[in-house]
N, C-alpha and C. Protein backbone atom coordinates (compact mmCIF):
# COMPACT_ATOMS: atom_id res chain seq x y z
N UNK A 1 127.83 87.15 136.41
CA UNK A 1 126.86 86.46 135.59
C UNK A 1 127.57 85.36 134.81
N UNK A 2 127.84 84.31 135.46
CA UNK A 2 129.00 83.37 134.73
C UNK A 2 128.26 82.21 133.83
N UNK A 3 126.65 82.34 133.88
CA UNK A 3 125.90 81.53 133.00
C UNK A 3 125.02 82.20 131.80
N UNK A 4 126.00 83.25 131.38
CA UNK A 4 125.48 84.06 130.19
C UNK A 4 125.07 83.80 129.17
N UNK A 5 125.98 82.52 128.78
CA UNK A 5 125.41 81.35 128.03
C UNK A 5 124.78 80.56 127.69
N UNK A 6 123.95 80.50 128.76
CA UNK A 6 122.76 80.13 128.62
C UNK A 6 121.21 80.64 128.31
N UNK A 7 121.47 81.71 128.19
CA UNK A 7 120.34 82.41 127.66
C UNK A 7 120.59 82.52 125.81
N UNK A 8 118.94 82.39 125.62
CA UNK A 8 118.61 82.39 124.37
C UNK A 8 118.11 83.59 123.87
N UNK A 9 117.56 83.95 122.29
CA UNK A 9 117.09 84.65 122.11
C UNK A 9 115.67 85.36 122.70
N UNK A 10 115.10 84.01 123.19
CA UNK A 10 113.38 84.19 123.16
C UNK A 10 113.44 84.37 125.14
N UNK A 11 114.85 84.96 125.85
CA UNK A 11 114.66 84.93 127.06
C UNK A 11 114.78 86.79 127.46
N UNK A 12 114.87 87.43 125.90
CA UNK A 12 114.72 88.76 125.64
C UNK A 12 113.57 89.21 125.29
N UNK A 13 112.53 88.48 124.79
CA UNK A 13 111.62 88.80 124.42
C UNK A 13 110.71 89.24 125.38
N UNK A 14 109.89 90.79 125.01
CA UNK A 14 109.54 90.82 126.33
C UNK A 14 107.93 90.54 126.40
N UNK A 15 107.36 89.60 126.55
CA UNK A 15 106.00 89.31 126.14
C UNK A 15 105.80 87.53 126.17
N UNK A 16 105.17 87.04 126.66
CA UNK A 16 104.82 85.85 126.12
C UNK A 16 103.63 85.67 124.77
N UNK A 17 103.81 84.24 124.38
CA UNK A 17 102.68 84.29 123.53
C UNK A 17 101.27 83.85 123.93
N UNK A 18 101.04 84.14 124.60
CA UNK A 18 99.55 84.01 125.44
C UNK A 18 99.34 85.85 125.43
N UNK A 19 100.19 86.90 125.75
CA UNK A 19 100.07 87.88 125.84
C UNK A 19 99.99 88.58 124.50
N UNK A 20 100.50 87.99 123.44
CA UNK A 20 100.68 88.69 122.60
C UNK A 20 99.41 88.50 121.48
N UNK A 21 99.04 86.97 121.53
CA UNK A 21 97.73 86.85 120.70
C UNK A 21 96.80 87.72 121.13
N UNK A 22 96.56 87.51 122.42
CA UNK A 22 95.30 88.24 123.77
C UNK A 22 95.19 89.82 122.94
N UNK A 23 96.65 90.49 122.79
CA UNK A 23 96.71 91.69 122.20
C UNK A 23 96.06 91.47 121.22
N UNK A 24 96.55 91.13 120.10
CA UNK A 24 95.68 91.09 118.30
C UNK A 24 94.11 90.16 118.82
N UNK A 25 93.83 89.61 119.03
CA UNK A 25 92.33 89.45 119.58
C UNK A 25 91.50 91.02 120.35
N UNK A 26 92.25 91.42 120.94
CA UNK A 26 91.77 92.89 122.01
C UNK A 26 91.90 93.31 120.50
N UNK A 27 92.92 93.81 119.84
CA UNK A 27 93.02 94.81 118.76
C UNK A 27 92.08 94.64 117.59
N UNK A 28 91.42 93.23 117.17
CA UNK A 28 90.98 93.33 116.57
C UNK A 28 88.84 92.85 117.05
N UNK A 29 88.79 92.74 117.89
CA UNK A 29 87.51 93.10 118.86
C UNK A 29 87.51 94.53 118.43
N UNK A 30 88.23 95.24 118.91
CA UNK A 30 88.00 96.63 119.52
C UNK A 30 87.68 97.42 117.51
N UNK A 31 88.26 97.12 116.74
CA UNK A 31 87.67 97.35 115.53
C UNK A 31 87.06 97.00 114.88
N UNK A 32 86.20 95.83 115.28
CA UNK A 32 85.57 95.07 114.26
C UNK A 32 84.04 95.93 114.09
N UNK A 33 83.76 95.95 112.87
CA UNK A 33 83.43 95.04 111.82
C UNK A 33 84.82 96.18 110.76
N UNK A 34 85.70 96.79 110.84
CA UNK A 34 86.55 97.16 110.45
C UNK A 34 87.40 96.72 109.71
N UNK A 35 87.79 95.45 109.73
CA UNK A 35 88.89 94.63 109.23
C UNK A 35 88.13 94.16 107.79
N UNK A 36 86.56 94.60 107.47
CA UNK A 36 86.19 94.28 106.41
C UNK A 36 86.50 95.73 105.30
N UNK A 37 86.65 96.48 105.70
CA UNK A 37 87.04 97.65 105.04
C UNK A 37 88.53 97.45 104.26
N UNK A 38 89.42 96.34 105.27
CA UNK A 38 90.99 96.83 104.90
C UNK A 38 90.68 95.47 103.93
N UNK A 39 90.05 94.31 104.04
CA UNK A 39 89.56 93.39 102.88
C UNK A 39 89.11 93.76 101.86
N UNK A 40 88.60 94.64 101.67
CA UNK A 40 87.94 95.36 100.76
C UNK A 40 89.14 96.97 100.10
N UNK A 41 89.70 97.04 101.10
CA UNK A 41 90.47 97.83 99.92
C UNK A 41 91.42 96.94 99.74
N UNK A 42 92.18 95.84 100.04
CA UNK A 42 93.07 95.31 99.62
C UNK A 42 92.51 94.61 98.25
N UNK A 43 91.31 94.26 98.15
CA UNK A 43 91.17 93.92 96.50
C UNK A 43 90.53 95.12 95.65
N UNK A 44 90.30 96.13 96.33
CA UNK A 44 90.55 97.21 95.30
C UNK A 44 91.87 97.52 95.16
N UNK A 45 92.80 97.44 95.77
CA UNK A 45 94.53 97.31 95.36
C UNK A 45 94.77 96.29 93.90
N UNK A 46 93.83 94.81 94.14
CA UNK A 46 93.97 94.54 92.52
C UNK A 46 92.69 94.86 91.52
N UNK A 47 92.56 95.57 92.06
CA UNK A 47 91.71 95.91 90.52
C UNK A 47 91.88 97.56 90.04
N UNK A 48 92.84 98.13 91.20
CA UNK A 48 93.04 99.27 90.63
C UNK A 48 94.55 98.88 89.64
N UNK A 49 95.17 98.28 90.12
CA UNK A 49 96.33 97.32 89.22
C UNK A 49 95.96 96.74 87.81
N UNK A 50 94.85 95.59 88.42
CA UNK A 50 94.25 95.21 86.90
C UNK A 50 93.91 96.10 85.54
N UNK A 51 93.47 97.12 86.11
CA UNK A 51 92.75 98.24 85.58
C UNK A 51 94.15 98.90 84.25
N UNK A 52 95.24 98.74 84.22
CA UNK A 52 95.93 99.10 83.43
C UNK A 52 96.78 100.62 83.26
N UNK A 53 96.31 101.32 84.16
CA UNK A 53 96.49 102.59 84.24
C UNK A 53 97.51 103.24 85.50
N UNK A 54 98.19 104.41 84.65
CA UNK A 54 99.04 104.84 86.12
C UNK A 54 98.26 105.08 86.88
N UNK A 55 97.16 106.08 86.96
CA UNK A 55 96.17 106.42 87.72
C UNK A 55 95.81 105.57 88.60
N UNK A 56 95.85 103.84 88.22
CA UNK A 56 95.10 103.27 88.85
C UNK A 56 96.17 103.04 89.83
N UNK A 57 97.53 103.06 89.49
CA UNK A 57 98.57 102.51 90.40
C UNK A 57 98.65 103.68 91.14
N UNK A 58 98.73 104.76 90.92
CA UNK A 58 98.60 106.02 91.97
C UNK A 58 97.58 106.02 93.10
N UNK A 59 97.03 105.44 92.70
CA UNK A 59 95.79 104.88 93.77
C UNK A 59 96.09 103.98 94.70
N UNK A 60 96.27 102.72 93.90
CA UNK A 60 96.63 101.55 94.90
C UNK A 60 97.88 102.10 95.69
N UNK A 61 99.07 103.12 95.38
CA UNK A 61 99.73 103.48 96.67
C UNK A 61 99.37 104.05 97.54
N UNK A 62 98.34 105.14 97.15
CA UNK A 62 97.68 105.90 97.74
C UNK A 62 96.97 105.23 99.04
N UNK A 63 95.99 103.93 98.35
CA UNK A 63 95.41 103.04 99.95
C UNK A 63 96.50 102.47 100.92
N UNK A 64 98.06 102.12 99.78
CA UNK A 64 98.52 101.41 101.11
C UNK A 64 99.31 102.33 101.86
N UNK A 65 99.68 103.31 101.48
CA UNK A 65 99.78 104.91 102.31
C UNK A 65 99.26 104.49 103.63
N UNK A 66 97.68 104.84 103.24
CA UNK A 66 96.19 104.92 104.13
C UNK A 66 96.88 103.85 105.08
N UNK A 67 96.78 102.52 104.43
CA UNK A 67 96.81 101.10 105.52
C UNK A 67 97.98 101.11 106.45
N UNK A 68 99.22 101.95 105.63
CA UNK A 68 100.65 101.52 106.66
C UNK A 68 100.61 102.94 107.64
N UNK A 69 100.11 103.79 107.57
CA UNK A 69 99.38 105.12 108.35
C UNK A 69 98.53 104.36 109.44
N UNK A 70 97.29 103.43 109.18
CA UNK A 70 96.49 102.78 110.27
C UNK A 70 97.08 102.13 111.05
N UNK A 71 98.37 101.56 110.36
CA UNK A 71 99.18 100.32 110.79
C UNK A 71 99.84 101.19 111.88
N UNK A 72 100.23 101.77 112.01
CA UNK A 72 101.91 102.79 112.72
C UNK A 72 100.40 103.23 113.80
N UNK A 73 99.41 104.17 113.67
CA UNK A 73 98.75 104.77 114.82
C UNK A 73 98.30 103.19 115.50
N UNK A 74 97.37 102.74 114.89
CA UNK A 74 96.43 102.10 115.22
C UNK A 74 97.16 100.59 116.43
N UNK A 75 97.84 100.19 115.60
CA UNK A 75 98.44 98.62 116.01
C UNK A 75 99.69 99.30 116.72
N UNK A 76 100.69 99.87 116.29
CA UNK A 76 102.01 100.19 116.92
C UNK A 76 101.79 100.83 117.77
N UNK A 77 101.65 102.71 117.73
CA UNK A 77 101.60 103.57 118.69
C UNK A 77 100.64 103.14 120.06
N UNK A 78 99.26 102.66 119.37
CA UNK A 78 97.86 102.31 120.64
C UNK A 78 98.06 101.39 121.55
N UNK A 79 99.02 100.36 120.39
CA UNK A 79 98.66 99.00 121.55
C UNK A 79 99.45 98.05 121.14
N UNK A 80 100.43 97.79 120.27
CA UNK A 80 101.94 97.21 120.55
C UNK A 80 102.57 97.51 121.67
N UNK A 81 102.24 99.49 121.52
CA UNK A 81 104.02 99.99 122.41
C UNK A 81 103.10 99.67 124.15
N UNK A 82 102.53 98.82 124.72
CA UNK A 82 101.83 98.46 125.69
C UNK A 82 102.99 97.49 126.40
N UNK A 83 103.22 96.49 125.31
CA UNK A 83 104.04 95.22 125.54
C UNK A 83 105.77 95.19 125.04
N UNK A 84 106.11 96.25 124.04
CA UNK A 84 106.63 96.21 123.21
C UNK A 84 107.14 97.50 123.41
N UNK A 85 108.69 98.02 123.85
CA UNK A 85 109.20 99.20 123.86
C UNK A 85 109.78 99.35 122.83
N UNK A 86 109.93 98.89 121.65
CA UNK A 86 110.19 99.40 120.49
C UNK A 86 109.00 99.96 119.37
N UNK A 87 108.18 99.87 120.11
CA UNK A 87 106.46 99.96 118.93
C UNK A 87 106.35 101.21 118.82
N UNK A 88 107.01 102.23 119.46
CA UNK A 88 106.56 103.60 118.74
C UNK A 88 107.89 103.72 117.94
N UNK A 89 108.78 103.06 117.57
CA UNK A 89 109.75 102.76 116.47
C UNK A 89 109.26 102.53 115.36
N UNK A 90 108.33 101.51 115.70
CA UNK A 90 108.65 100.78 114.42
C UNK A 90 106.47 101.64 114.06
N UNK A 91 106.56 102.14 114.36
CA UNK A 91 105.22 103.34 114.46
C UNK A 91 105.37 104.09 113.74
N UNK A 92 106.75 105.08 114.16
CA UNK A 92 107.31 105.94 113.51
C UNK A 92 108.50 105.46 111.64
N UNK A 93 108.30 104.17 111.80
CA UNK A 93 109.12 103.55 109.91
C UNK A 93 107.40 103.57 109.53
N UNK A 94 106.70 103.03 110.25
CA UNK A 94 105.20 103.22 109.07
C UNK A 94 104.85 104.46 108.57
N UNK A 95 105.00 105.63 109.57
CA UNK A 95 104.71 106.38 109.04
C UNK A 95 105.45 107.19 108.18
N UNK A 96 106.35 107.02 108.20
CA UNK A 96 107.37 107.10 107.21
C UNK A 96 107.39 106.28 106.11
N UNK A 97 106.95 105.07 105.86
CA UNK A 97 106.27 104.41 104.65
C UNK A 97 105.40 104.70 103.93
N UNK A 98 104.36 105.25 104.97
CA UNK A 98 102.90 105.58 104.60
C UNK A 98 103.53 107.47 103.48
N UNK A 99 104.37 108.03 103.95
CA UNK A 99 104.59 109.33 103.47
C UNK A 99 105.60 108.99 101.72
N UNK A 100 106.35 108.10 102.16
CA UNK A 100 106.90 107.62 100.99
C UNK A 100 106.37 107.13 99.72
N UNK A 101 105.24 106.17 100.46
CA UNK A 101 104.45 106.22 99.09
C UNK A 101 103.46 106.64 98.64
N UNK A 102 103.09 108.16 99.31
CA UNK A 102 102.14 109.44 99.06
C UNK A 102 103.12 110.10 97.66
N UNK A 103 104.39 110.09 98.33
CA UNK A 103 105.38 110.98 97.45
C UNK A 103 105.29 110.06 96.17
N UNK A 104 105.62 108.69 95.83
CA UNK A 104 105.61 108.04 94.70
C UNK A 104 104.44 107.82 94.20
N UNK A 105 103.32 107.99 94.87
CA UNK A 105 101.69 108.08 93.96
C UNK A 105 101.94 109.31 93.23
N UNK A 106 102.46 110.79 94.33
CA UNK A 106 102.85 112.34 93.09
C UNK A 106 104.03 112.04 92.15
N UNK A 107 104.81 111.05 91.91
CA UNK A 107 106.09 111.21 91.31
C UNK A 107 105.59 110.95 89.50
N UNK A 108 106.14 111.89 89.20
CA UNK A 108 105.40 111.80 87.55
C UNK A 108 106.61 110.51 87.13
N UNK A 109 105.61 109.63 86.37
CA UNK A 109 106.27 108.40 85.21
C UNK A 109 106.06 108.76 83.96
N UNK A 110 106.99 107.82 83.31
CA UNK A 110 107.49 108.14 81.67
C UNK A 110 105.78 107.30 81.08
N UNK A 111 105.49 106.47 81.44
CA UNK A 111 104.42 105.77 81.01
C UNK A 111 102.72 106.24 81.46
N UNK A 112 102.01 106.68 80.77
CA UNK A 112 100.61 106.46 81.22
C UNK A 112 100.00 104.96 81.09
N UNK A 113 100.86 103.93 80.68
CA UNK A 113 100.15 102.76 80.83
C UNK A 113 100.51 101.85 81.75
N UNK A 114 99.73 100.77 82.72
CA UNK A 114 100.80 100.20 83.98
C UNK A 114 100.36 98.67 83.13
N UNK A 115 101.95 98.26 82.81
CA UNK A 115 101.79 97.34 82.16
C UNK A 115 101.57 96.10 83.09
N UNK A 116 100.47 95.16 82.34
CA UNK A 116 100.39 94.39 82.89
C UNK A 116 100.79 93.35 84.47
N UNK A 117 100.75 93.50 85.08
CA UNK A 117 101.62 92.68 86.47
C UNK A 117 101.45 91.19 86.14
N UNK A 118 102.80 90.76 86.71
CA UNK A 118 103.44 89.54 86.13
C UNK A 118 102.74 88.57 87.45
N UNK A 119 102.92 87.27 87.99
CA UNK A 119 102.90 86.36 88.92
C UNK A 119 103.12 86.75 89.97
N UNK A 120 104.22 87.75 90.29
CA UNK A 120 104.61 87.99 91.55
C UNK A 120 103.69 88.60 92.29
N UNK A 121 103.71 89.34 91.37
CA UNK A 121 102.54 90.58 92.40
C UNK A 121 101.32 89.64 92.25
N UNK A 122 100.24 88.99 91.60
CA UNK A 122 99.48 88.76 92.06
C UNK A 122 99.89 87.12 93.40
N UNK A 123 100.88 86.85 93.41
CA UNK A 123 101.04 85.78 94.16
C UNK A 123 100.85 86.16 95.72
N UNK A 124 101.48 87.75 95.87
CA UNK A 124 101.97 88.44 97.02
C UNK A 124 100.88 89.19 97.54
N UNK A 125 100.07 89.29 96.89
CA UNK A 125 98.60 89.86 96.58
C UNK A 125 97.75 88.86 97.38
N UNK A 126 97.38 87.64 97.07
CA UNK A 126 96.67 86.48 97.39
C UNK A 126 97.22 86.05 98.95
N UNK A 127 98.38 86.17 98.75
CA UNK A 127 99.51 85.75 100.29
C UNK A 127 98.72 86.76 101.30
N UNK A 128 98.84 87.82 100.97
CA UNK A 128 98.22 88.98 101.75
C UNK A 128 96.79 88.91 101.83
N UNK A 129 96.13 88.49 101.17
CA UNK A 129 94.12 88.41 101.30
C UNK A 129 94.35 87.34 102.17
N UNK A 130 94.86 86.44 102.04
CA UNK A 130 94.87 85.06 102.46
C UNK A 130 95.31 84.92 103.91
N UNK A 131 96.59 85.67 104.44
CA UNK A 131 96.71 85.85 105.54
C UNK A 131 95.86 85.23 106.46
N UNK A 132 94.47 85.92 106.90
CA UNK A 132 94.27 85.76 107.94
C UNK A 132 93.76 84.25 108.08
N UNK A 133 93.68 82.85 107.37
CA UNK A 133 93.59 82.01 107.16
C UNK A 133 94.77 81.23 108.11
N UNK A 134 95.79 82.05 108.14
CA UNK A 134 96.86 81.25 109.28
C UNK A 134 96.85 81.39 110.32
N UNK A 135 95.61 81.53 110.81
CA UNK A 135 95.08 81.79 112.92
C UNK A 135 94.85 80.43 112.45
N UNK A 136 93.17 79.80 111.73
CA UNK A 136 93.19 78.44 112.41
C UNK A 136 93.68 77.52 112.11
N UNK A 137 94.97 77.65 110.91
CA UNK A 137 95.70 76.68 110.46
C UNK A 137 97.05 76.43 111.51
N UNK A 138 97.16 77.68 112.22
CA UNK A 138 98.28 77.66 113.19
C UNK A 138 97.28 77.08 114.57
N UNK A 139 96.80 76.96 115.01
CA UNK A 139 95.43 76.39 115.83
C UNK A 139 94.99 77.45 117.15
N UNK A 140 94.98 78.54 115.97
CA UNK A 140 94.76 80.15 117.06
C UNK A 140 93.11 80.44 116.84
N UNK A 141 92.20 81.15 117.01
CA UNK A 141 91.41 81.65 117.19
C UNK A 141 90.67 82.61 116.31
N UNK A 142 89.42 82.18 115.13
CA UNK A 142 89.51 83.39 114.56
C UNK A 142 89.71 84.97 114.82
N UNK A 143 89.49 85.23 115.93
CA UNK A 143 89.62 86.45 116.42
C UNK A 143 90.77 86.99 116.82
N UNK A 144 92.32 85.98 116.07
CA UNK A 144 93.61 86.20 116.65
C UNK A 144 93.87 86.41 115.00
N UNK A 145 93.28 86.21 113.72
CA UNK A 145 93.53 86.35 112.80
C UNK A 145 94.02 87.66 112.38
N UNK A 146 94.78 87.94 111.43
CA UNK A 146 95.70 88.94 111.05
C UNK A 146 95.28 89.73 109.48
N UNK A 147 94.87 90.36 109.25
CA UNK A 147 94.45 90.80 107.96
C UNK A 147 94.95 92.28 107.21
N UNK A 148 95.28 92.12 106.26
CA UNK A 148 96.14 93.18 105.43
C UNK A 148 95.18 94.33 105.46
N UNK A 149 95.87 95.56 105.28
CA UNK A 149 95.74 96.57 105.82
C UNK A 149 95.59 96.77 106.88
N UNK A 150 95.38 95.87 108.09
CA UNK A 150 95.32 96.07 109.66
C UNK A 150 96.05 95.59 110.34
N UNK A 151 97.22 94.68 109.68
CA UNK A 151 98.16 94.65 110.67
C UNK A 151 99.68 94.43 109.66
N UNK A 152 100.45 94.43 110.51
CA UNK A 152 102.01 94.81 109.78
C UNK A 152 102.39 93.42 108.50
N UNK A 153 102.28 92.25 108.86
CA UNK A 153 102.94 91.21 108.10
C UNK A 153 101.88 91.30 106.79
N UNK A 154 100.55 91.23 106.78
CA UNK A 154 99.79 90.89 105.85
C UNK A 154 99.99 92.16 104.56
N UNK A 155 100.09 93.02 105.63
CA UNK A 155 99.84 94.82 104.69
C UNK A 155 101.60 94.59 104.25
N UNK A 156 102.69 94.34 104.83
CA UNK A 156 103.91 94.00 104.24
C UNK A 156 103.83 92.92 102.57
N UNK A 157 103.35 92.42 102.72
CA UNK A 157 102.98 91.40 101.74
C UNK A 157 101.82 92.11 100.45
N UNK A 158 101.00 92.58 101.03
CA UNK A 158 100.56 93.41 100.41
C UNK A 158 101.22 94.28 99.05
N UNK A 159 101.89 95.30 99.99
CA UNK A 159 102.87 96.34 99.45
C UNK A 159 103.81 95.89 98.61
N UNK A 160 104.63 94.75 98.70
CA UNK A 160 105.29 93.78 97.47
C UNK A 160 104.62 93.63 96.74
N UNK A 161 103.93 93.22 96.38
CA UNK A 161 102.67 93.23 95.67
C UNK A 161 102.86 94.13 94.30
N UNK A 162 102.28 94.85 95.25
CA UNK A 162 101.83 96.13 94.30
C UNK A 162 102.77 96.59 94.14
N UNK A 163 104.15 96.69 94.44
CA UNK A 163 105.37 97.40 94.11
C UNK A 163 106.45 96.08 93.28
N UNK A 164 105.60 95.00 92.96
CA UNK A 164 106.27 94.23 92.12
C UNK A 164 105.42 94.45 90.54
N UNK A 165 103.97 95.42 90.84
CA UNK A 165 103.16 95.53 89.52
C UNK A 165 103.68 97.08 89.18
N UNK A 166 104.04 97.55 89.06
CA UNK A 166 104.27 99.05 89.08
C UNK A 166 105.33 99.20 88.21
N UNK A 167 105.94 98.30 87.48
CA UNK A 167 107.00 99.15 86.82
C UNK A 167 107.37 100.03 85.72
N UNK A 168 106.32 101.11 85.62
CA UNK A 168 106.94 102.19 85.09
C UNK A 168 107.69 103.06 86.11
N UNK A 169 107.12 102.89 87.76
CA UNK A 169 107.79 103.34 88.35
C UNK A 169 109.57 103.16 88.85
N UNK A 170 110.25 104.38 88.79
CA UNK A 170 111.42 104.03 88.53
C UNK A 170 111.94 102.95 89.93
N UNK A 171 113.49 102.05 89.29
CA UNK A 171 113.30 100.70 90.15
C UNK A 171 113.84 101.29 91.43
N UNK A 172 114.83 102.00 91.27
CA UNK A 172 114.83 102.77 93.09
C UNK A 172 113.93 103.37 93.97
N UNK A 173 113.62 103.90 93.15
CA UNK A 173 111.85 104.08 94.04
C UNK A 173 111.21 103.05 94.83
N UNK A 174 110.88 102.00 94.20
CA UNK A 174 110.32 100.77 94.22
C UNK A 174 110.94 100.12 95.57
N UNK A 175 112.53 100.27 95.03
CA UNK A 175 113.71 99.44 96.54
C UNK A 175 113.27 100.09 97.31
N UNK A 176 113.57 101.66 97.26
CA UNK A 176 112.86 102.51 98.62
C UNK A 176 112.03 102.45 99.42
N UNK A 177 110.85 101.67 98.63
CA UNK A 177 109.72 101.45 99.00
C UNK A 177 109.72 100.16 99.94
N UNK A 178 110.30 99.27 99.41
CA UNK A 178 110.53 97.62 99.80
C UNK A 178 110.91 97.70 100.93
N UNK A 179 111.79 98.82 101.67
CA UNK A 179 112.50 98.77 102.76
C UNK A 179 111.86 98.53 104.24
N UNK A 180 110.81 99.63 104.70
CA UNK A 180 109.76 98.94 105.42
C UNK A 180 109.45 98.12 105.69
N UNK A 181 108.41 97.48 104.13
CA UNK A 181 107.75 96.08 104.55
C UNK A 181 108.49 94.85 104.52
N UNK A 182 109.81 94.69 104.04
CA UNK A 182 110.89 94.07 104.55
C UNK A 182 111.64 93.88 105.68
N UNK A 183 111.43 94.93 106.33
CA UNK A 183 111.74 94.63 108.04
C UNK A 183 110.68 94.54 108.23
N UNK A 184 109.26 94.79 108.12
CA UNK A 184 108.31 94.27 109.13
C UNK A 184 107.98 92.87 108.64
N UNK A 185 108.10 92.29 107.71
CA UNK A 185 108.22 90.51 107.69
C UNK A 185 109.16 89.61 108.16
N UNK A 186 110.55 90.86 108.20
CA UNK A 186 111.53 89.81 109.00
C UNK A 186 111.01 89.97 110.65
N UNK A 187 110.62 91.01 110.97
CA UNK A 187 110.55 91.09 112.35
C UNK A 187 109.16 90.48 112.64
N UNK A 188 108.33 90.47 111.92
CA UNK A 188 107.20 89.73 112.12
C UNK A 188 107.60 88.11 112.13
N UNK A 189 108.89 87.67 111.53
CA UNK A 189 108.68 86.32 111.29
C UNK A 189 109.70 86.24 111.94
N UNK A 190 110.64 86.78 112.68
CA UNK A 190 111.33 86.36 114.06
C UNK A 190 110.82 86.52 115.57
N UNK A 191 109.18 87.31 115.24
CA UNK A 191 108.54 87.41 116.82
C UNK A 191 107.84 86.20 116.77
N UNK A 192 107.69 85.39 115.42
CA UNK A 192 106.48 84.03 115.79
C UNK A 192 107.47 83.39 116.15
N UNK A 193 108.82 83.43 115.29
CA UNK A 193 110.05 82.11 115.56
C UNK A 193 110.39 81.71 117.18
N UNK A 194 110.49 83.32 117.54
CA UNK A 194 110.73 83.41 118.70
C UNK A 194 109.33 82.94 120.15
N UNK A 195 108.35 83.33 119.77
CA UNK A 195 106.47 83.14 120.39
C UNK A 195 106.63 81.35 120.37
N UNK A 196 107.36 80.76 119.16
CA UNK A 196 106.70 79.78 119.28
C UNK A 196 107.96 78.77 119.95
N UNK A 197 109.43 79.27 120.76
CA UNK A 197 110.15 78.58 121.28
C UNK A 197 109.57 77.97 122.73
């Protein structure tokens, strides 16, 4: 193989991007009118935040539990790992996200009050509602659109979010938490880098 060198990253990839939109269009056909549910709890995520209360933040982990649980069966295990021999991998870190922050909704805090959330979280918040706005700005298809709680990058964005409003919860917890949806934005944003060579 004396022209090894010449191969790129995107000559590993195993999928084109004609195949891979086709998927999130199929994936999100096949649930619709569904994707209004994960819209709808993602802004009950800020208003259980707004709301001031641990309770309320025990909650908002509690849905994105729920969403990164939908995320790992629904999108990874069903119909990533189709195209994608790493998708019951990265199936199996959601659900392992989704359990992590079941455990930090039970983890008792020093505070019953959730103080205020600063810019970040609501910035990361809006990034995530907003999401699916980058199908026809990228010149894809509404029905190729991407929306938090139903698929990995938006619900990643999400979860910063709300784990940038949370701090009575202790800050390792929090990192713990970050770990997940931090590889699924890098890997989400090296499969477009790569889709769009």
């Amino acid at each position: 193989m004396p022209e090894w060198w010449t191969y790129g990253l995107s000559d590993f990839l195993m999928f084109s991007p004609p195949v891979y939109w086709r998927l999130v269009a199929r994936y999100n056909a096949a649930w619709w009118p569904a994707q209004g549910l994960a819209v709808a709890g993602m802004l009950a995520l800020a208003l259980l935040l707004r709301g001031g209360s641990v309770t309320g933040g025990r909650r908002a982990l509690a849905l994105l539990a729920l969403a990164w649980a939908w995320v790992a069966w629904a999108f990874y295990w069903r119909l990533y790992a189709e195209i994608f021999l790493a998708a019951p991998w990265l199936a199996g870190a959601c659900a392992v996200e989704a359990l992590l922050l079941l455990a930090a909704a039970a983890m008792p805090v020093k505070s019953g009050v959730l103080p205020a959330p600063g810019a970040p979280c609501w910035i990361l918040l809006a990034a995530a509602l907003c999401y699916p706005l980058l199908a026809p700005l990228t010149g894809h298809a509404w029905s190729e659109a991407e929306v938090a709680g139903f698929m990995p990058d938006p619900t990643a964005l999400a979860t910063a979010g709300v784990l940038a409003g949370l701090r009575p919860w202790p800050q390792w917890s929090r990192w713990l938490l970050a770990v997940v949806p931090a590889v699924s934005l890098l890997l989400g944003a090296a499969t477009r880098w790569l889709i769009a060579q």
